[in-house]
C-alpha atoms as a PDB file:
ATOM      1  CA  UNK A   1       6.499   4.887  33.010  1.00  0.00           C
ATOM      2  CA  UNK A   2       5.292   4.995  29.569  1.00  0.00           C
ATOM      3  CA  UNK A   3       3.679   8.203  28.477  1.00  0.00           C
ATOM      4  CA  UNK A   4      -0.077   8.112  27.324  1.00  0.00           C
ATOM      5  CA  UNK A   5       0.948   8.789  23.520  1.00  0.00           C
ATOM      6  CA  UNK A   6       3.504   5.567  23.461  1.00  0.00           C
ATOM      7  CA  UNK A   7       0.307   3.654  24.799  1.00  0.00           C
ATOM      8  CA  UNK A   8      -1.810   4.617  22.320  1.00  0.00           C
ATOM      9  CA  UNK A   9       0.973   3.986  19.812  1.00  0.00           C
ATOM     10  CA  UNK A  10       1.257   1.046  20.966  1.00  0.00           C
ATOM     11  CA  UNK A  11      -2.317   0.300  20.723  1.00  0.00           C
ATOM     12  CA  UNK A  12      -2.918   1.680  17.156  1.00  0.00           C
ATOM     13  CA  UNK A  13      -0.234  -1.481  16.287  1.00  0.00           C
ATOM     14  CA  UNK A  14      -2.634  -3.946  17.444  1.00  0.00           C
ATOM     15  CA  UNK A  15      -5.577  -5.620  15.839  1.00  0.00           C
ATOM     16  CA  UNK A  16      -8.975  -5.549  17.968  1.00  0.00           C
ATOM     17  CA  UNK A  17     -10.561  -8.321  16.199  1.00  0.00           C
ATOM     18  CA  UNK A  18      -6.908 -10.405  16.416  1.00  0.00           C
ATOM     19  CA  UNK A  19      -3.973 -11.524  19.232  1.00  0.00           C
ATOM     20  CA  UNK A  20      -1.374  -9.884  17.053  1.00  0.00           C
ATOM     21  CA  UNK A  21       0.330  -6.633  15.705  1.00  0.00           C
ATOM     22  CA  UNK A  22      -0.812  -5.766  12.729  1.00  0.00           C
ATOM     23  CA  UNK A  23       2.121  -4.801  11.579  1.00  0.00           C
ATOM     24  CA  UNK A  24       4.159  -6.569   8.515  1.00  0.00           C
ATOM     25  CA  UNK A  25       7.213  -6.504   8.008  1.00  0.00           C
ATOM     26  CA  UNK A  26       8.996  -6.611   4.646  1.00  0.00           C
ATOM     27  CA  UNK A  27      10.327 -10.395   5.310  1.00  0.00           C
ATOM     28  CA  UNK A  28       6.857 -11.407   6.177  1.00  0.00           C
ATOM     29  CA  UNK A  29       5.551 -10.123   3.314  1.00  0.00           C
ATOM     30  CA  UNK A  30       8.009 -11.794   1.118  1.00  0.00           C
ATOM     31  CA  UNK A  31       7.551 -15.129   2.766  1.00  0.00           C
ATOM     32  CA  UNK A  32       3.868 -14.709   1.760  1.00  0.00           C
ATOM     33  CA  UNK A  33       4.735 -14.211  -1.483  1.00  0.00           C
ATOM     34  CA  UNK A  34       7.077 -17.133  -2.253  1.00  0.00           C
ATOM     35  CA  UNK A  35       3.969 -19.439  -1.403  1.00  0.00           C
ATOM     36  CA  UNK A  36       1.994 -18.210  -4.250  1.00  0.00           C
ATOM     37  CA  UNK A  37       1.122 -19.746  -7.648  1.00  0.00           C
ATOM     38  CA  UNK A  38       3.211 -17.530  -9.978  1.00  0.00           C
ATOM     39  CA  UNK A  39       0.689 -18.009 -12.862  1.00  0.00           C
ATOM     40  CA  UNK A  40      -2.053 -16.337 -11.293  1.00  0.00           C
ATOM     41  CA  UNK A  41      -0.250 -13.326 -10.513  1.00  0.00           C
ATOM     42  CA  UNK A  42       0.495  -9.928 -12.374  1.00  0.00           C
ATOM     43  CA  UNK A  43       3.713  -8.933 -13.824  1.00  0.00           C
ATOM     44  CA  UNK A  44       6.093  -6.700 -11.643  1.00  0.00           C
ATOM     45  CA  UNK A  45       5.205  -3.710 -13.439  1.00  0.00           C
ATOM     46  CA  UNK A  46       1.033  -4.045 -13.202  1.00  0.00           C
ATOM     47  CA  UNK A  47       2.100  -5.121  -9.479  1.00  0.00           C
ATOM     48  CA  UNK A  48       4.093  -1.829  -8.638  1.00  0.00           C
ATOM     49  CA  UNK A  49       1.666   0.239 -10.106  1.00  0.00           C
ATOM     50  CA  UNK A  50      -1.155  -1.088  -8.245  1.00  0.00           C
ATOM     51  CA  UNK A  51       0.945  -0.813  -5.202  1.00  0.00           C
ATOM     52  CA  UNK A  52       1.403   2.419  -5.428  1.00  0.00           C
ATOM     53  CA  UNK A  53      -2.064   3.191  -6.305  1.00  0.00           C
ATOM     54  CA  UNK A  54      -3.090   1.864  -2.569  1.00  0.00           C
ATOM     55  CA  UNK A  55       0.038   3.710  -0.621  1.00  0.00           C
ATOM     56  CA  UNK A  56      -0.918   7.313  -1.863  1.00  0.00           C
ATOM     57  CA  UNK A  57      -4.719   6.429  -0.870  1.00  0.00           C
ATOM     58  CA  UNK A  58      -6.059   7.468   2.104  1.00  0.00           C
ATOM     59  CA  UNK A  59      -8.104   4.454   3.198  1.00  0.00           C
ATOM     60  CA  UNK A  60      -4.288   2.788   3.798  1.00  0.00           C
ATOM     61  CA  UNK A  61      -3.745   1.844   7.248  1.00  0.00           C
ATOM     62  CA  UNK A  62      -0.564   0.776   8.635  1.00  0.00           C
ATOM     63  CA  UNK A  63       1.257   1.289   5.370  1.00  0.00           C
ATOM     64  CA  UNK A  64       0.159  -2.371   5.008  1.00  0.00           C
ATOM     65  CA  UNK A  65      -3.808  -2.841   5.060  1.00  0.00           C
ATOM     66  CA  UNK A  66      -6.341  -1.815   3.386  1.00  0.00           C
ATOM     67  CA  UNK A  67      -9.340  -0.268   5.477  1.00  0.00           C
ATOM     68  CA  UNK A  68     -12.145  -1.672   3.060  1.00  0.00           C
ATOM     69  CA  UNK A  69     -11.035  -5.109   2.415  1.00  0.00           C
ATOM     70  CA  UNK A  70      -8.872  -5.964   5.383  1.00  0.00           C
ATOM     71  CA  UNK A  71      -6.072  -7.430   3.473  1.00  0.00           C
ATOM     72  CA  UNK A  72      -2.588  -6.162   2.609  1.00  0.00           C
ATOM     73  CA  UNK A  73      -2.049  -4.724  -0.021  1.00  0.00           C
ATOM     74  CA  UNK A  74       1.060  -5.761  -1.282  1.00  0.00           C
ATOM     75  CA  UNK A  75      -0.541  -9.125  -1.563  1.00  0.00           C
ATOM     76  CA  UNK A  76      -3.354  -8.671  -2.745  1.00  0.00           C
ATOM     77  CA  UNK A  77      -2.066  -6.409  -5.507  1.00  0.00           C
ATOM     78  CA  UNK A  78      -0.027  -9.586  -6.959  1.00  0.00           C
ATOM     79  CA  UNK A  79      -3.206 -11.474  -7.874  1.00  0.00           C
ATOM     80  CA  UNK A  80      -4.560 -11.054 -11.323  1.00  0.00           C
ATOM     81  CA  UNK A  81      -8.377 -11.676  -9.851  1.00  0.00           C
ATOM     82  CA  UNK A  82      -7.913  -9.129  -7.217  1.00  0.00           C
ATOM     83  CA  UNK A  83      -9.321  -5.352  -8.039  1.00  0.00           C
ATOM     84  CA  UNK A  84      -9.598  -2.319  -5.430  1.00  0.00           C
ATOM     85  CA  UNK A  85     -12.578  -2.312  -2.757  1.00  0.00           C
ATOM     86  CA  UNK A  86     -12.843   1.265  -3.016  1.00  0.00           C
ATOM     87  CA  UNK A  87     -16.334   1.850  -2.557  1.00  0.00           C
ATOM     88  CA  UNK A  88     -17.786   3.144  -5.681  1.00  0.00           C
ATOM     89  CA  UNK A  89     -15.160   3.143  -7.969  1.00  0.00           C
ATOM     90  CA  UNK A  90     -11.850   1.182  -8.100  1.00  0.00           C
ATOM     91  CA  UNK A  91      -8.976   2.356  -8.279  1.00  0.00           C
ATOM     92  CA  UNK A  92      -7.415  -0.511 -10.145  1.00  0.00           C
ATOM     93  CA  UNK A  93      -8.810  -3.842 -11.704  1.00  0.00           C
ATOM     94  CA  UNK A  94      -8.699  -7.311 -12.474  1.00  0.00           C
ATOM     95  CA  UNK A  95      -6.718  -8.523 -15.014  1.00  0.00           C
ATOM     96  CA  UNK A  96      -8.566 -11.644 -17.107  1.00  0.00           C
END
Protein backbone atom coordinates (compact mmCIF):
# COMPACT_ATOMS: atom_id res chain seq x y z
CA UNK A 1 0.00 0.00 0.00
CA UNK A 2 1.53 3.13 -1.09
CA UNK A 3 1.51 5.94 1.39
CA UNK A 4 -0.38 9.25 0.46
CA UNK A 5 3.06 11.26 0.09
CA UNK A 6 4.54 8.55 -2.63
CA UNK A 7 1.11 9.28 -4.46
CA UNK A 8 1.42 12.67 -4.58
CA UNK A 9 5.07 12.21 -5.55
CA UNK A 10 4.12 10.35 -7.95
CA UNK A 11 1.65 12.74 -9.20
CA UNK A 12 3.85 15.92 -9.05
CA UNK A 13 5.99 13.68 -11.94
CA UNK A 14 3.19 13.81 -14.24
CA UNK A 15 2.00 16.38 -16.70
CA UNK A 16 -1.89 17.34 -16.44
CA UNK A 17 -2.12 18.74 -19.81
CA UNK A 18 0.09 15.45 -21.22
CA UNK A 19 0.10 11.23 -21.04
CA UNK A 20 3.65 11.38 -19.80
CA UNK A 21 6.19 12.10 -16.90
CA UNK A 22 7.53 15.10 -17.13
CA UNK A 23 10.53 14.14 -16.17
CA UNK A 24 13.89 14.21 -18.49
CA UNK A 25 16.43 12.46 -18.17
CA UNK A 26 20.01 13.42 -19.04
CA UNK A 27 20.05 10.90 -22.24
CA UNK A 28 16.86 12.41 -23.40
CA UNK A 29 18.06 15.59 -23.22
CA UNK A 30 21.13 14.83 -25.13
CA UNK A 31 19.27 13.04 -27.84
CA UNK A 32 17.39 16.36 -28.24
CA UNK A 33 20.30 18.05 -28.63
CA UNK A 34 22.16 16.05 -31.31
CA UNK A 35 19.08 16.92 -33.65
CA UNK A 36 19.78 20.53 -33.60
CA UNK A 37 21.33 22.89 -36.19
CA UNK A 38 24.69 23.67 -34.52
CA UNK A 39 24.83 27.15 -36.17
CA UNK A 40 21.98 28.52 -34.49
CA UNK A 41 23.09 27.69 -31.17
CA UNK A 42 25.31 29.44 -28.42
CA UNK A 43 28.72 28.49 -27.49
CA UNK A 44 29.18 26.10 -24.40
CA UNK A 45 30.14 28.81 -22.24
CA UNK A 46 26.96 31.42 -23.04
CA UNK A 47 25.02 27.91 -22.80
CA UNK A 48 26.25 27.00 -19.17
CA UNK A 49 25.78 30.26 -17.98
CA UNK A 50 22.33 30.57 -19.05
CA UNK A 51 21.75 27.21 -17.60
CA UNK A 52 22.62 28.04 -14.55
CA UNK A 53 20.84 31.24 -14.55
CA UNK A 54 17.37 29.08 -14.82
CA UNK A 55 18.48 26.21 -12.07
CA UNK A 56 19.08 28.79 -9.17
CA UNK A 57 15.58 30.48 -10.22
CA UNK A 58 12.69 29.76 -8.52
CA UNK A 59 10.12 29.52 -11.32
CA UNK A 60 12.23 26.00 -12.20
CA UNK A 61 10.12 23.06 -11.98
CA UNK A 62 11.31 19.63 -12.15
CA UNK A 63 14.92 20.69 -12.40
CA UNK A 64 13.96 20.56 -16.11
CA UNK A 65 11.04 23.11 -17.07
CA UNK A 66 10.51 26.27 -16.94
CA UNK A 67 7.11 27.43 -15.26
CA UNK A 68 6.61 30.52 -17.68
CA UNK A 69 7.44 29.12 -20.97
CA UNK A 70 6.83 25.42 -20.60
CA UNK A 71 9.97 24.30 -22.18
CA UNK A 72 13.21 22.86 -20.78
CA UNK A 73 15.58 24.66 -20.14
CA UNK A 74 18.54 23.04 -21.08
CA UNK A 75 17.20 23.29 -24.56
CA UNK A 76 16.06 26.14 -24.86
CA UNK A 77 19.15 27.77 -23.38
CA UNK A 78 21.24 26.35 -26.54
CA UNK A 79 19.38 28.56 -29.03
CA UNK A 80 20.84 31.88 -29.85
CA UNK A 81 17.03 33.35 -30.50
CA UNK A 82 15.84 32.08 -27.25
CA UNK A 83 15.85 34.75 -24.11
CA UNK A 84 14.21 34.15 -20.50
CA UNK A 85 10.24 34.44 -20.09
CA UNK A 86 10.65 35.89 -16.83
CA UNK A 87 7.92 38.17 -16.60
CA UNK A 88 9.19 41.62 -16.52
CA UNK A 89 12.64 41.32 -16.85
CA UNK A 90 14.86 38.53 -18.30
CA UNK A 91 17.18 37.03 -16.86
CA UNK A 92 19.24 36.31 -19.92
CA UNK A 93 18.93 37.27 -23.72
CA UNK A 94 19.13 36.64 -27.21
CA UNK A 95 22.15 36.57 -28.85
CA UNK A 96 21.91 38.26 -32.68
Amino acid sequence: MKTKAAETMEEKNWCQGCAGSVIVTQEMMDQLLKQIDHSSLVSDDIYEKRVNICQSCSSLQYGTTCAYSGYLVHYQAKWKQECCPFPGRAKWGRID
